[in-house]
PDB file of N, CA and C in Angstrom:
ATOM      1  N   UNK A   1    -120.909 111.365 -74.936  1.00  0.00           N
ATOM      2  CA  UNK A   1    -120.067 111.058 -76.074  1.00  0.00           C
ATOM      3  C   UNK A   1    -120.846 110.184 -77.054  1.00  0.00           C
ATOM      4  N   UNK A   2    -120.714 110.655 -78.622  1.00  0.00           N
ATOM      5  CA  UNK A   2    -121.663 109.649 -79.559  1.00  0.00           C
ATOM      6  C   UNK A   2    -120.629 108.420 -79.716  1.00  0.00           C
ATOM      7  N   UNK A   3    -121.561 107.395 -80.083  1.00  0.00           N
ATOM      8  CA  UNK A   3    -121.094 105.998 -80.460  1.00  0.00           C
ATOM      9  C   UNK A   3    -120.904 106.060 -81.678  1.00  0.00           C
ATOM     10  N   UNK A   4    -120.306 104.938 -82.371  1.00  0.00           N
ATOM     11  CA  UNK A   4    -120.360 104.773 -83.337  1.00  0.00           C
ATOM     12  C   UNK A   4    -120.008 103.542 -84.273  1.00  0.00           C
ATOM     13  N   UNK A   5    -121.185 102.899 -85.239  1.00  0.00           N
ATOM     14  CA  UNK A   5    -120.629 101.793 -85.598  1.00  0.00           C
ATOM     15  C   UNK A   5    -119.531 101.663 -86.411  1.00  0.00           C
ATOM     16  N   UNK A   6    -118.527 100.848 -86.037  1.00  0.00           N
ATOM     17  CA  UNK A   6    -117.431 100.727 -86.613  1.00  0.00           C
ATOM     18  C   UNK A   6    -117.756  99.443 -87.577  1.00  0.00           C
ATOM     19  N   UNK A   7    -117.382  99.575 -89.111  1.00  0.00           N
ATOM     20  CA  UNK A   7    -117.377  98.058 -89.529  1.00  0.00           C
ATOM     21  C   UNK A   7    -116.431  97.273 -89.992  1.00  0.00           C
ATOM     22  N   UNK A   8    -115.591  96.412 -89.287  1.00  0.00           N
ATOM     23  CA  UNK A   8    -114.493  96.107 -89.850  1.00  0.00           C
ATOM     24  C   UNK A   8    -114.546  95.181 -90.832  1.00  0.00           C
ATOM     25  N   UNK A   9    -113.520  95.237 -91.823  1.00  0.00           N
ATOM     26  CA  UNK A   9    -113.528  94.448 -92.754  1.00  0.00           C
ATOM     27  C   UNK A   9    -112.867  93.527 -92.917  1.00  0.00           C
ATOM     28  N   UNK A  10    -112.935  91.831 -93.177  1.00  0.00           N
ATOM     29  CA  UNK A  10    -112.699  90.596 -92.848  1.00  0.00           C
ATOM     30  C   UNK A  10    -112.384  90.022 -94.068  1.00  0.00           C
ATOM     31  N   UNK A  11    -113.372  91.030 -95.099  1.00  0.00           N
ATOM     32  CA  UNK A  11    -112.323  90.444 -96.024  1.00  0.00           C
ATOM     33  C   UNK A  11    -110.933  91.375 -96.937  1.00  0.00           C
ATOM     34  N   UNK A  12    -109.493  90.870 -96.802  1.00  0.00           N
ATOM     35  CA  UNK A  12    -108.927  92.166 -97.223  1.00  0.00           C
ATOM     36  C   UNK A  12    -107.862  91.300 -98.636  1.00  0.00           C
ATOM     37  N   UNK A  13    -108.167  92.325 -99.247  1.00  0.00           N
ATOM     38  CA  UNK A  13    -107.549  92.466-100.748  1.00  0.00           C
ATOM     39  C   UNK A  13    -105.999  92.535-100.235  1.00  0.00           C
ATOM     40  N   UNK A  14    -105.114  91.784-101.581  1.00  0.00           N
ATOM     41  CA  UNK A  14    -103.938  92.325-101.689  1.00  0.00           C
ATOM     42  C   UNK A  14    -103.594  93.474-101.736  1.00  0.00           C
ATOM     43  N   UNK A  15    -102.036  93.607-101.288  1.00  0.00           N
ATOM     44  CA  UNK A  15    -101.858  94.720-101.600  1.00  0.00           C
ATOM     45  C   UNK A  15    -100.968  94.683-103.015  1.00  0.00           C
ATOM     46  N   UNK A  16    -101.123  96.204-104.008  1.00  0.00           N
ATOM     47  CA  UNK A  16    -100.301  95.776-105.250  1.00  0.00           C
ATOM     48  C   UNK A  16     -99.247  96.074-105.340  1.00  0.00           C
ATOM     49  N   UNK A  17     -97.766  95.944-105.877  1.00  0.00           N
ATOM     50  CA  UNK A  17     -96.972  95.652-105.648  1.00  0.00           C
ATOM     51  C   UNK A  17     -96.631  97.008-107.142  1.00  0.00           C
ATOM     52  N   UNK A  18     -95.804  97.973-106.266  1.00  0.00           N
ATOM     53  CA  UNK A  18     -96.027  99.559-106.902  1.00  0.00           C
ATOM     54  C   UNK A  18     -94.370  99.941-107.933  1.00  0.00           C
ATOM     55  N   UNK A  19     -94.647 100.034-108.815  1.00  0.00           N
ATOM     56  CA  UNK A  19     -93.120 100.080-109.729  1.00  0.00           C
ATOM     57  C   UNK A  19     -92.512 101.615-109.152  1.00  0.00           C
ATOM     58  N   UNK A  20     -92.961 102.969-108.299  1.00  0.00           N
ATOM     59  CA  UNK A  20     -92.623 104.001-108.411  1.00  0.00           C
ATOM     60  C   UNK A  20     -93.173 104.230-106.657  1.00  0.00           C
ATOM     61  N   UNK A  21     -92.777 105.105-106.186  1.00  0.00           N
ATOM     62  CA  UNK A  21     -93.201 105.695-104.677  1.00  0.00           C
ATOM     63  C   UNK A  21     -94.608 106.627-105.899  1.00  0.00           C
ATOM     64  N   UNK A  22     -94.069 107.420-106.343  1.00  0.00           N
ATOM     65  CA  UNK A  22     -95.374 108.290-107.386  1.00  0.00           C
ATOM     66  C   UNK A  22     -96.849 106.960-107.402  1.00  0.00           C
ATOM     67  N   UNK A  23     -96.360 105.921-108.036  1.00  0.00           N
ATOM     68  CA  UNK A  23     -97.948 105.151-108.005  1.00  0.00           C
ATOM     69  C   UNK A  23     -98.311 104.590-107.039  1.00  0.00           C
ATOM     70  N   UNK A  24     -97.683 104.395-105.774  1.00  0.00           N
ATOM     71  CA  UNK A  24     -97.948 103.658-104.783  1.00  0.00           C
ATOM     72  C   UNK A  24     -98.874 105.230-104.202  1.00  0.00           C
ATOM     73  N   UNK A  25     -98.262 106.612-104.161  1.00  0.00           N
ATOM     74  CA  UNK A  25     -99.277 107.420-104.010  1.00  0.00           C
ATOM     75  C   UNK A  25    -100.386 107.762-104.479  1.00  0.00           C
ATOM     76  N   UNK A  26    -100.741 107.307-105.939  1.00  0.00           N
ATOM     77  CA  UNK A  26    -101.922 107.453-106.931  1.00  0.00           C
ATOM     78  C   UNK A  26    -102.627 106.525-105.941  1.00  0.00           C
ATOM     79  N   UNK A  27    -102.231 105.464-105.884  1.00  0.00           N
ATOM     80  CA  UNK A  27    -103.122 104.387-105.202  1.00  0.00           C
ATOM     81  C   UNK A  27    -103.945 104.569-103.707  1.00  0.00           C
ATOM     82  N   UNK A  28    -103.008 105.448-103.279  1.00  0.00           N
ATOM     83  CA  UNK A  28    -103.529 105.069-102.115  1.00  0.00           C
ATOM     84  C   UNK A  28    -104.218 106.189-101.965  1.00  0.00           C
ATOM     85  N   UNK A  29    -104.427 107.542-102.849  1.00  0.00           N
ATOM     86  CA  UNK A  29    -105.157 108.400-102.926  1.00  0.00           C
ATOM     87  C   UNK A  29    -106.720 108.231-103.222  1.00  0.00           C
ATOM     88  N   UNK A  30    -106.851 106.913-103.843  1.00  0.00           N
ATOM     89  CA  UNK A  30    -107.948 107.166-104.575  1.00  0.00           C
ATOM     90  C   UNK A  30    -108.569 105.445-103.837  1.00  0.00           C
ATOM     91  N   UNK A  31    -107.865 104.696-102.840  1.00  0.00           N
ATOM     92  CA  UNK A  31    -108.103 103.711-102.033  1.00  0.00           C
ATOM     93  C   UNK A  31    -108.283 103.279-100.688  1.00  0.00           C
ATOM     94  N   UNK A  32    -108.773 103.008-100.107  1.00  0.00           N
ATOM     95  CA  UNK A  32    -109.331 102.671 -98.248  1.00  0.00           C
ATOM     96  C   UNK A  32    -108.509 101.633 -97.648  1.00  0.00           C
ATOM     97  N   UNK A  33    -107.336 102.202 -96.699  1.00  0.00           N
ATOM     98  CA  UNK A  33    -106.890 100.730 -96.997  1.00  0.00           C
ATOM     99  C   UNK A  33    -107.254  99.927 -95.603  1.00  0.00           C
ATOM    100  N   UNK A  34    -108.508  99.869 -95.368  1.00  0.00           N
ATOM    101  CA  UNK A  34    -109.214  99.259 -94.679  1.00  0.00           C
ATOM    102  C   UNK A  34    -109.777  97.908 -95.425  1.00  0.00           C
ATOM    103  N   UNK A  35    -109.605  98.243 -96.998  1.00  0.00           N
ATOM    104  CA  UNK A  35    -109.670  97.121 -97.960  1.00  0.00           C
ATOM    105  C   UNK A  35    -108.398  96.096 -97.866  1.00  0.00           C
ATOM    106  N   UNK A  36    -107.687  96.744 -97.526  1.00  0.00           N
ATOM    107  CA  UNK A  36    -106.204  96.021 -97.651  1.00  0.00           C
ATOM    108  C   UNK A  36    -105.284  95.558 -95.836  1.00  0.00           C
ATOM    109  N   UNK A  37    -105.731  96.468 -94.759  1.00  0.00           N
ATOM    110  CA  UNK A  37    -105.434  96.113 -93.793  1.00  0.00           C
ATOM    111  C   UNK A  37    -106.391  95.690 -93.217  1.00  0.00           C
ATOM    112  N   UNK A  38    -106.482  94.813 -91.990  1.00  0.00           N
ATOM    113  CA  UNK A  38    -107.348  94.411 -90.742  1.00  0.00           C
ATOM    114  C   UNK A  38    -106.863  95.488 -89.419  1.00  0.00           C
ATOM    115  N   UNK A  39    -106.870  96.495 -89.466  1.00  0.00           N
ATOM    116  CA  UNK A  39    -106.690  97.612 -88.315  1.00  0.00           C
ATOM    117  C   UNK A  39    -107.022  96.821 -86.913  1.00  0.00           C
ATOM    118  N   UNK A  40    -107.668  95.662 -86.842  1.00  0.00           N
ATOM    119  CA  UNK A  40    -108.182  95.711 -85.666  1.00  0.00           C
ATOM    120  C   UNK A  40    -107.163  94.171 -85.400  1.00  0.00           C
ATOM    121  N   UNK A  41    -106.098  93.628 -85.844  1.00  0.00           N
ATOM    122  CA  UNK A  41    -104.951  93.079 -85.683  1.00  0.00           C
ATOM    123  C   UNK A  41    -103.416  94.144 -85.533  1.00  0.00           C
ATOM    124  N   UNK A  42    -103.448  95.708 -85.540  1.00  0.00           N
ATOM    125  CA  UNK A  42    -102.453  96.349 -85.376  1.00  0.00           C
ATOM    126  C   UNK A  42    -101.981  96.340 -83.858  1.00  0.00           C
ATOM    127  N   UNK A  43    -100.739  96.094 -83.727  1.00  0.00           N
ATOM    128  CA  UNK A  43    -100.289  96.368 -82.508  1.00  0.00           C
ATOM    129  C   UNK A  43     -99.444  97.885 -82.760  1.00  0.00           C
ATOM    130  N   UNK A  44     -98.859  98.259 -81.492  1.00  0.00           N
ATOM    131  CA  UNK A  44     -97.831  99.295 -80.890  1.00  0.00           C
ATOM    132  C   UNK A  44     -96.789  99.204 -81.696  1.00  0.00           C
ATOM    133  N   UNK A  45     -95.858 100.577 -81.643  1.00  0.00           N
ATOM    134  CA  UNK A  45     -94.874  99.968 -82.298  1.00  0.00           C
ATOM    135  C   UNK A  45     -94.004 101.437 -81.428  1.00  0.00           C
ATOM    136  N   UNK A  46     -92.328 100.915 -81.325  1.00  0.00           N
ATOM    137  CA  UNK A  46     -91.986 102.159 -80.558  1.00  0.00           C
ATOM    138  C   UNK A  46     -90.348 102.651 -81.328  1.00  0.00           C
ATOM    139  N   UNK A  47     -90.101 103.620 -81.924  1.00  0.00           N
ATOM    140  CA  UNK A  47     -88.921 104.178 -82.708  1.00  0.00           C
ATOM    141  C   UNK A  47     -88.123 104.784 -81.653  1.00  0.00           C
ATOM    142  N   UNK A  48     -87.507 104.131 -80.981  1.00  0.00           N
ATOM    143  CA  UNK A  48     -86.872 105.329 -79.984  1.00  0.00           C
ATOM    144  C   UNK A  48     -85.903 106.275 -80.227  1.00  0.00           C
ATOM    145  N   UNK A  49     -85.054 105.547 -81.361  1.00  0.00           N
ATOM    146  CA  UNK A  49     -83.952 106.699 -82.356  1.00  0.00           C
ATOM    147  C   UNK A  49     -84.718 107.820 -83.265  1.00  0.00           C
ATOM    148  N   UNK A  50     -85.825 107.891 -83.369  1.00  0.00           N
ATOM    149  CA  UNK A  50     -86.225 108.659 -84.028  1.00  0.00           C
ATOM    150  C   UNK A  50     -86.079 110.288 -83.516  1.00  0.00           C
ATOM    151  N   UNK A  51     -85.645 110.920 -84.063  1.00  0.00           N
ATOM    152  CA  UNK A  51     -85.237 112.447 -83.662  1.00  0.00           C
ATOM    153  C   UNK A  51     -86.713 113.214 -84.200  1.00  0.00           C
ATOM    154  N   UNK A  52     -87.276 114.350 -83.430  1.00  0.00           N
ATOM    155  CA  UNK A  52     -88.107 115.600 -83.623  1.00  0.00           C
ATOM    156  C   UNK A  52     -87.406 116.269 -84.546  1.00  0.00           C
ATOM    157  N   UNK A  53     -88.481 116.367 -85.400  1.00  0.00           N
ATOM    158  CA  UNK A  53     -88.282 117.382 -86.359  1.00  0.00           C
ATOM    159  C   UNK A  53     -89.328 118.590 -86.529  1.00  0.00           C
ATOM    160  N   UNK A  54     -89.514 119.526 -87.217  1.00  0.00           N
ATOM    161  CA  UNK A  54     -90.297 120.315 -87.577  1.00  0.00           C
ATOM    162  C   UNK A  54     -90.731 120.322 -89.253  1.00  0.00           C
ATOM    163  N   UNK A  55     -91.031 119.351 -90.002  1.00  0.00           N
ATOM    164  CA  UNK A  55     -91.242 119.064 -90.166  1.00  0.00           C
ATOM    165  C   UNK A  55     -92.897 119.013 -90.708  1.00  0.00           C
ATOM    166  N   UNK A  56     -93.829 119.804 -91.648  1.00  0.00           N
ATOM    167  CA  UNK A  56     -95.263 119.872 -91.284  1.00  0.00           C
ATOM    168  C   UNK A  56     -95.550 118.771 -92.510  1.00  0.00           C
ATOM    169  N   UNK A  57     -96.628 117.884 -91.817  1.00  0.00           N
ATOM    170  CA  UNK A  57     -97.419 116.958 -92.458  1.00  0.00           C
ATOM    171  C   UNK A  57     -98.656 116.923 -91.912  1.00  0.00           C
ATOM    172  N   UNK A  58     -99.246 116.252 -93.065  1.00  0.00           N
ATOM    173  CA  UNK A  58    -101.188 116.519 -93.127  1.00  0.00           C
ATOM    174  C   UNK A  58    -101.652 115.549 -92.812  1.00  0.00           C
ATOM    175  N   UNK A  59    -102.823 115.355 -92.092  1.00  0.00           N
ATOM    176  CA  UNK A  59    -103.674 114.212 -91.857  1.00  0.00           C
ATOM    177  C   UNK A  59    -105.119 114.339 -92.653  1.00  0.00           C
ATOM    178  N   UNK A  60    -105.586 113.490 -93.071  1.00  0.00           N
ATOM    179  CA  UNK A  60    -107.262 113.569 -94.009  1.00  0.00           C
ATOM    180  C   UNK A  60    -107.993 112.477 -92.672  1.00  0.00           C
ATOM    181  N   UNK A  61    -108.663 113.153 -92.046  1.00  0.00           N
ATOM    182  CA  UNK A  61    -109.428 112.353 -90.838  1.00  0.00           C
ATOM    183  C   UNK A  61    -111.053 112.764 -91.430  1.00  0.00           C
ATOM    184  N   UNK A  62    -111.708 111.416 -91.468  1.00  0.00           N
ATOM    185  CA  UNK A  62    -113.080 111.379 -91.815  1.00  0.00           C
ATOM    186  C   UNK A  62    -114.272 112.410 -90.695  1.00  0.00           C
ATOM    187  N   UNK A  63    -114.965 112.486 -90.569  1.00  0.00           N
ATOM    188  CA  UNK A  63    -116.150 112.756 -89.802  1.00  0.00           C
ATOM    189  C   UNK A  63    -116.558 111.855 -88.696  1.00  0.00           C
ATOM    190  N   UNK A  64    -116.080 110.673 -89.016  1.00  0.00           N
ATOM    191  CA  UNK A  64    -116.423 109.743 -88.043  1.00  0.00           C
ATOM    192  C   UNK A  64    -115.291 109.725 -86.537  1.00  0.00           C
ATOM    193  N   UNK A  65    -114.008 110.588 -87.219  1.00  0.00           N
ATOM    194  CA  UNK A  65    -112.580 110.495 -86.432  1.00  0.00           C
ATOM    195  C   UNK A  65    -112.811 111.714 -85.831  1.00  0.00           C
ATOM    196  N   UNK A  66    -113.231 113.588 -86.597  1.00  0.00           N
ATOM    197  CA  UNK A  66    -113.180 114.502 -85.736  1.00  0.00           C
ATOM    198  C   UNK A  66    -113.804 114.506 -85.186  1.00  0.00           C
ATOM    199  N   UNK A  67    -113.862 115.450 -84.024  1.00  0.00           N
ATOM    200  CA  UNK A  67    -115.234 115.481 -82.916  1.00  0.00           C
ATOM    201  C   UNK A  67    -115.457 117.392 -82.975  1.00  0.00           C
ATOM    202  N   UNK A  68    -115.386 117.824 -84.172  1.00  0.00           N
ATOM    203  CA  UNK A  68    -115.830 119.007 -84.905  1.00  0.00           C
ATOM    204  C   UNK A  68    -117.414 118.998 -84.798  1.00  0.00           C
TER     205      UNK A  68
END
């Protein structure tokens, strides 16, 4: 299995505070929010009311995430 350096980032930007769901998507299209979160402070989180749906949604996973 390859390694890989991970670099986390320590220092993180605000986040901006979005007048529309529309610009909060511009933003985050064209932003890392590895700038804005510390990923490596995330914990678990568990929805148990949440119902299955069908439902299709997309993921954008880097090169560093597939194993393609």
């Amino acid at each position: 299995m390859q390694q890989y350096d991970v670099k986390i980032n320590t220092r993180e930007e605000a986040i901006p505070e979005f007048k529309s769901k529309k610009e909060e998507k511009e933003f985050w299209a064209t932003h890392d929010s590895t700038d804005y979160v510390d990923w490596s402070k995330a914990t678990s989180a568990l929805f148990p009311d949440l119902k299955p749906t069908m439902k299709t949604i997309s993921l954008r996973l880097t090169n560093l995430c597939s194993t393609a």
